[in-house]
Protein backbone atom coordinates (compact mmCIF):
# COMPACT_ATOMS: atom_id res chain seq x y z
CA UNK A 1 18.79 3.77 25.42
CA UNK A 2 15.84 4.01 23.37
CA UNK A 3 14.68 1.59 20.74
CA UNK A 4 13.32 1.85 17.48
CA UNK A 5 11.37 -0.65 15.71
CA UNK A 6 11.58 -0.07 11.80
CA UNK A 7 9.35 -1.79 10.02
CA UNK A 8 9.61 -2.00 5.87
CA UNK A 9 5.68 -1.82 4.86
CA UNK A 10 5.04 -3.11 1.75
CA UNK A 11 1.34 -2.84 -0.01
CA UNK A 12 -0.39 -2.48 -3.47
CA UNK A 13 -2.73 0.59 -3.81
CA UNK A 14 -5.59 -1.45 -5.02
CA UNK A 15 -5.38 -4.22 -1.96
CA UNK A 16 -8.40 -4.37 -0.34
CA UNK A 17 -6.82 -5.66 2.96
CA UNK A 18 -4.11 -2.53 2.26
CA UNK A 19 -7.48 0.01 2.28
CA UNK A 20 -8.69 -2.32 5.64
CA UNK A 21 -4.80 -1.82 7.37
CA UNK A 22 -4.71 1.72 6.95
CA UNK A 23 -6.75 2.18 10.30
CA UNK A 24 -4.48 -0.09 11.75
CA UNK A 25 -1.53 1.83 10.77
CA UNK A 26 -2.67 5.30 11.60
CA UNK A 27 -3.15 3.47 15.06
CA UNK A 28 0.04 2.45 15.66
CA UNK A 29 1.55 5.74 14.71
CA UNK A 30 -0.77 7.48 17.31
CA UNK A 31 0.35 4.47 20.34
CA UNK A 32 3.50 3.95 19.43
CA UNK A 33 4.79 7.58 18.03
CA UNK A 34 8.44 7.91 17.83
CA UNK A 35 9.28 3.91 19.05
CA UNK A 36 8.72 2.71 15.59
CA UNK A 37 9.51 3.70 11.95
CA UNK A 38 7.86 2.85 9.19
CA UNK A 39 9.67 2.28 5.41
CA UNK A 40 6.62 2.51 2.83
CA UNK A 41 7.29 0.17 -0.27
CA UNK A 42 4.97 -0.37 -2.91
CA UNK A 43 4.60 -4.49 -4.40
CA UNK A 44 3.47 -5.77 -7.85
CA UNK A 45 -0.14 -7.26 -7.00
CA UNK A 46 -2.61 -5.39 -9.65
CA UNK A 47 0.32 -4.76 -11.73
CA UNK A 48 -2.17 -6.72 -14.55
CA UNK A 49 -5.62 -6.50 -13.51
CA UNK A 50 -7.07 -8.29 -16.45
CA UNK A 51 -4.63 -11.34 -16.36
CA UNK A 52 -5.25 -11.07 -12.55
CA UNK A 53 -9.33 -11.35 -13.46
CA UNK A 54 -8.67 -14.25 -16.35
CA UNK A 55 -6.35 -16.23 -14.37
CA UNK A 56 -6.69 -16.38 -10.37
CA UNK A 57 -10.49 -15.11 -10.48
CA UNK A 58 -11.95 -16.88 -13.89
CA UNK A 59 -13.92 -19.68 -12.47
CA UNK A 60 -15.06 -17.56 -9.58
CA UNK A 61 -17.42 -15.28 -11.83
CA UNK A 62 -13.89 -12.67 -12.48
CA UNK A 63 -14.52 -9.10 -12.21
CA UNK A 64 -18.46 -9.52 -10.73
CA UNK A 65 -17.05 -12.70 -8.47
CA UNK A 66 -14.26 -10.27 -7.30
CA UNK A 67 -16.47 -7.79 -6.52
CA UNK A 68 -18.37 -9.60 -4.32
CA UNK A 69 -15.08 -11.00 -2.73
CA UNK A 70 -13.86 -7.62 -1.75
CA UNK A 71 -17.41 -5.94 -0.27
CA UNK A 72 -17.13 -8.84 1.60
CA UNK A 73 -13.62 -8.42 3.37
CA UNK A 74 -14.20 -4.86 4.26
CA UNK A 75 -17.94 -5.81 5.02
CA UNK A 76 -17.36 -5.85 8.90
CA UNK A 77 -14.60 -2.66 9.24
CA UNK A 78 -16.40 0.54 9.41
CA UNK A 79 -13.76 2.65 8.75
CA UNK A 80 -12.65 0.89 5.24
CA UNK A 81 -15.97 1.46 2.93
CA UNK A 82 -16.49 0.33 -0.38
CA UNK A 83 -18.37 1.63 -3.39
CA UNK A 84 -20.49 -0.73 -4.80
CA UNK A 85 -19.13 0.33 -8.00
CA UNK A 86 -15.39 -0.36 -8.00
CA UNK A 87 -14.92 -3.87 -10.13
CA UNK A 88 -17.91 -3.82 -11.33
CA UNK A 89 -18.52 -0.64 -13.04
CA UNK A 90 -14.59 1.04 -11.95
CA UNK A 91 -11.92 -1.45 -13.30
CA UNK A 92 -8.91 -0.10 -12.90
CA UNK A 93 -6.52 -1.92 -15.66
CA UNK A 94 -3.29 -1.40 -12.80
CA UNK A 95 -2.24 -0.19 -9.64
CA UNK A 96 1.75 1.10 -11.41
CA UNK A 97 0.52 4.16 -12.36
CA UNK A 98 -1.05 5.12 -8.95
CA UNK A 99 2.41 3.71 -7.45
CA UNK A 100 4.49 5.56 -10.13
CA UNK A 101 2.89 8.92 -9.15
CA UNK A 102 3.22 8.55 -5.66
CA UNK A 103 7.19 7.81 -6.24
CA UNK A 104 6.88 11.02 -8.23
CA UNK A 105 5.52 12.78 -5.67
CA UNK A 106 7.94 11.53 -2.80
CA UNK A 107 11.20 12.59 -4.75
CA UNK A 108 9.71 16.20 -6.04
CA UNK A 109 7.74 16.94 -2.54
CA UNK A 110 9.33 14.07 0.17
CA UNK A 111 7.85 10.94 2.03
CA UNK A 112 4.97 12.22 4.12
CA UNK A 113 3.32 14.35 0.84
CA UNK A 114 3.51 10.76 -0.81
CA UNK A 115 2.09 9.16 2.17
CA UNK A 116 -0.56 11.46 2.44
CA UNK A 117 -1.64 11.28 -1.05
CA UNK A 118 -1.21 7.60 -0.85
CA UNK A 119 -4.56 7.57 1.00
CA UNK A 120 -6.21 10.33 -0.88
CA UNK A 121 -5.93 7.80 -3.92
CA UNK A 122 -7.03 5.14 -2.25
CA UNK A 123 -10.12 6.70 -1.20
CA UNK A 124 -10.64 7.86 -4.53
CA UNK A 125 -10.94 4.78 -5.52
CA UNK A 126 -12.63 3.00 -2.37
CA UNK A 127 -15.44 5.72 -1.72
CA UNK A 128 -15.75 7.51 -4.41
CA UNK A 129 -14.99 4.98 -7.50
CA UNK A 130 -12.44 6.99 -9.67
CA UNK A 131 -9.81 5.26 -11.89
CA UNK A 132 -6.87 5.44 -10.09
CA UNK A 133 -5.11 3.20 -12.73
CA UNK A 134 -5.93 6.32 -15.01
CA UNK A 135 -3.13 9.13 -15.34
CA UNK A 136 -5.65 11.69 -15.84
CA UNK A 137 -7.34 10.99 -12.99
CA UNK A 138 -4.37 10.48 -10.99
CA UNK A 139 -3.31 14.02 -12.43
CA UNK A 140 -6.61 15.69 -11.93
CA UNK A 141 -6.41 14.48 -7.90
CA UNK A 142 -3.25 16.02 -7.08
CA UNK A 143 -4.15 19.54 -8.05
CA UNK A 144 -6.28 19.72 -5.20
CA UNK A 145 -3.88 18.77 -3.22
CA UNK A 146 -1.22 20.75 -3.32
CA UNK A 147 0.73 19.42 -6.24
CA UNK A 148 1.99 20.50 -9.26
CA UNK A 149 0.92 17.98 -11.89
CA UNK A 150 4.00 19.43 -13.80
CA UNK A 151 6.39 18.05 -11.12
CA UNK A 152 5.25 14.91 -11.44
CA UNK A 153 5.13 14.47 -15.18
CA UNK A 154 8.63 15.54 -15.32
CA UNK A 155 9.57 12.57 -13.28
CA UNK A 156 7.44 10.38 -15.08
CA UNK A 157 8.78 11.75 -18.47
CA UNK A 158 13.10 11.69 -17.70
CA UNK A 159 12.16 7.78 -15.90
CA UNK A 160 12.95 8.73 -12.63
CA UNK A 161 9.34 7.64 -11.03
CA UNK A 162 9.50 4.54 -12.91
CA UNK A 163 12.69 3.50 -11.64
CA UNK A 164 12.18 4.43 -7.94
CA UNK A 165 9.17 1.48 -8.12
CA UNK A 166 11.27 -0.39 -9.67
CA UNK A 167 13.80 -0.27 -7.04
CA UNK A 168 10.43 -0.43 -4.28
CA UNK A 169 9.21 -3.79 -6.55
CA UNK A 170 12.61 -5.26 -6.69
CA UNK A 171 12.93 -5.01 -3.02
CA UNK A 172 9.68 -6.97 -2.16
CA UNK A 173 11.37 -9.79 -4.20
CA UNK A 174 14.65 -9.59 -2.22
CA UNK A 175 12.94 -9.67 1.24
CA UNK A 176 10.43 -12.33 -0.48
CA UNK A 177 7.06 -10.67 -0.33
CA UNK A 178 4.52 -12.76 -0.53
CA UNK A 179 1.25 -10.26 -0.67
CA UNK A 180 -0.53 -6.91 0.93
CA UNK A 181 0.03 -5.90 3.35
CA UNK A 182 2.91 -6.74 4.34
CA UNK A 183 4.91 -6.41 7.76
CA UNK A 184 8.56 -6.65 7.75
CA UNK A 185 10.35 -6.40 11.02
CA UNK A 186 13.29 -7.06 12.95
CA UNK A 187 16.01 -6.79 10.10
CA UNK A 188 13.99 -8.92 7.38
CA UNK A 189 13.69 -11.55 10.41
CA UNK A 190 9.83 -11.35 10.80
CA UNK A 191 7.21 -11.05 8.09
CA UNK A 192 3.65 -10.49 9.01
CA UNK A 193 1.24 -10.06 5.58
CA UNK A 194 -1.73 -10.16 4.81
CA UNK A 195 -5.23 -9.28 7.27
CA UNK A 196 -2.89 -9.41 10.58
CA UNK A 197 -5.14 -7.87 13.22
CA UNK A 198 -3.77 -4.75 15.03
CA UNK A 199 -3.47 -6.62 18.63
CA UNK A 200 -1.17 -9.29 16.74
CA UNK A 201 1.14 -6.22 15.28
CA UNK A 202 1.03 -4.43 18.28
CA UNK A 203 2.27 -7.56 20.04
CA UNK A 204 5.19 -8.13 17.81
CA UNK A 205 6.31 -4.91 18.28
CA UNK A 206 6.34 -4.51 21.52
CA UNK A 207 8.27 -8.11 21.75
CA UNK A 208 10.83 -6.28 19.58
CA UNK A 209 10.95 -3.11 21.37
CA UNK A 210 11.77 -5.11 24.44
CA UNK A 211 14.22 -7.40 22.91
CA UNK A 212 16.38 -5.04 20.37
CA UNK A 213 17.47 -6.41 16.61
CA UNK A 214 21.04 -6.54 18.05
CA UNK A 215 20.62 -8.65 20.87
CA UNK A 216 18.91 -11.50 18.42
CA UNK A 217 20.29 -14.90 18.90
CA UNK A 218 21.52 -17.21 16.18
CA UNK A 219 23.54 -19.57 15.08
């Protein structure tokens, strides 16, 4: 009998190491196909940007210090570029509005549209420095894409978007999320987060594809 590794994904649209892990997701999707299944959730990272910047980032030089912080993480992945504008010059105020809009867009047009769009946004942001915390912007990308901006302002309007990342944000805090990316596996037994190279997930998952959730000893 064939098993199936779900795995809930959680990540915030304006993580750097979320941008970085794409690669590393599309990869396991093409080696692993139809032996895993991934659950995208979206966590409450750049929520506040500016409290982010005056708190966690103030004696580090904030938004300029930050900038510097993420050119450097993506610095040696080829596939995860960076404008040098974003932070600097492109400071998004939050990442709920992207995350809202996506929710829109996966009850009005399904999972994989959201999915999909999900990393048309973040490249929007990461290569070509639009304000993805910006509803106008957000608006302006899905017309090329397929969507009806219409759609989605209906859900955003009657508070169905809103409360679908609710539901995604109130889940992180149930399975304990502790950043982005994150990796949960094996029935909320195993949490991976954070810049977990592709060999390490790969491994996990295999472990777990040989040793099924309902054969897990405990006591």
């Amino acid at each position: 009998m064939n098993n199936t590794v779900i795995i809930d994904y959680y990540s915030d649209i304006l993580c750097v190491w979320a941008w970085i892990a794409q690669r590393r997701i599309d990869e396991l999707n093409k080696t692993l196909g139809d032996q895993i299944e991934l659950h995208y959730y979206y966590v409450d990272i750049f929520g506040d940007v500016r409290s982010k910047m005056e708190t966690q980032w103030q004696q580090r030089n904030g938004y300029i210090g930050f900038a510097e912080h993420v050119r450097k993480s993506a610095s040696g992945f080829e596939d995860a570029p960076v404008n040098a504008k974003i932070w600097t010059e492109v400071k998004p105020a939050t990442s709920a509005n992207a995350h809202m809009v996506l929710k829109a867009i996966e009850l009005v047009y399904g999972k994989q549209k959201s999915i999909d769009m999900a990393l048309i946004i973040r490249e929007a942001f990461y290569v070509d420095a639009q304000d993805i915390g910006d509803l106008g912007v957000l608006y302006e990308l899905l017309q090329g894409h397929s969507i009806d901006p219409k759609d989605i302002s209906a859900m955003v309007t009657d508070g169905s978007a809103i409360a679908a990342l609710m539901h995604d944000y109130q889940k992180s805090k149930q399975q304990g999320i502790k950043g982005s990316p994150s990796y949960v596996m094996d029935g909320g037994r195993q949490t991976l987060y954070g810049n977990v190279g592709y060999r390490v997930l790969h491994a996990n998952i295999e472990e777990l594809l040989k040793n099924p959730v309902n054969e897990a000893s405990w006591c």
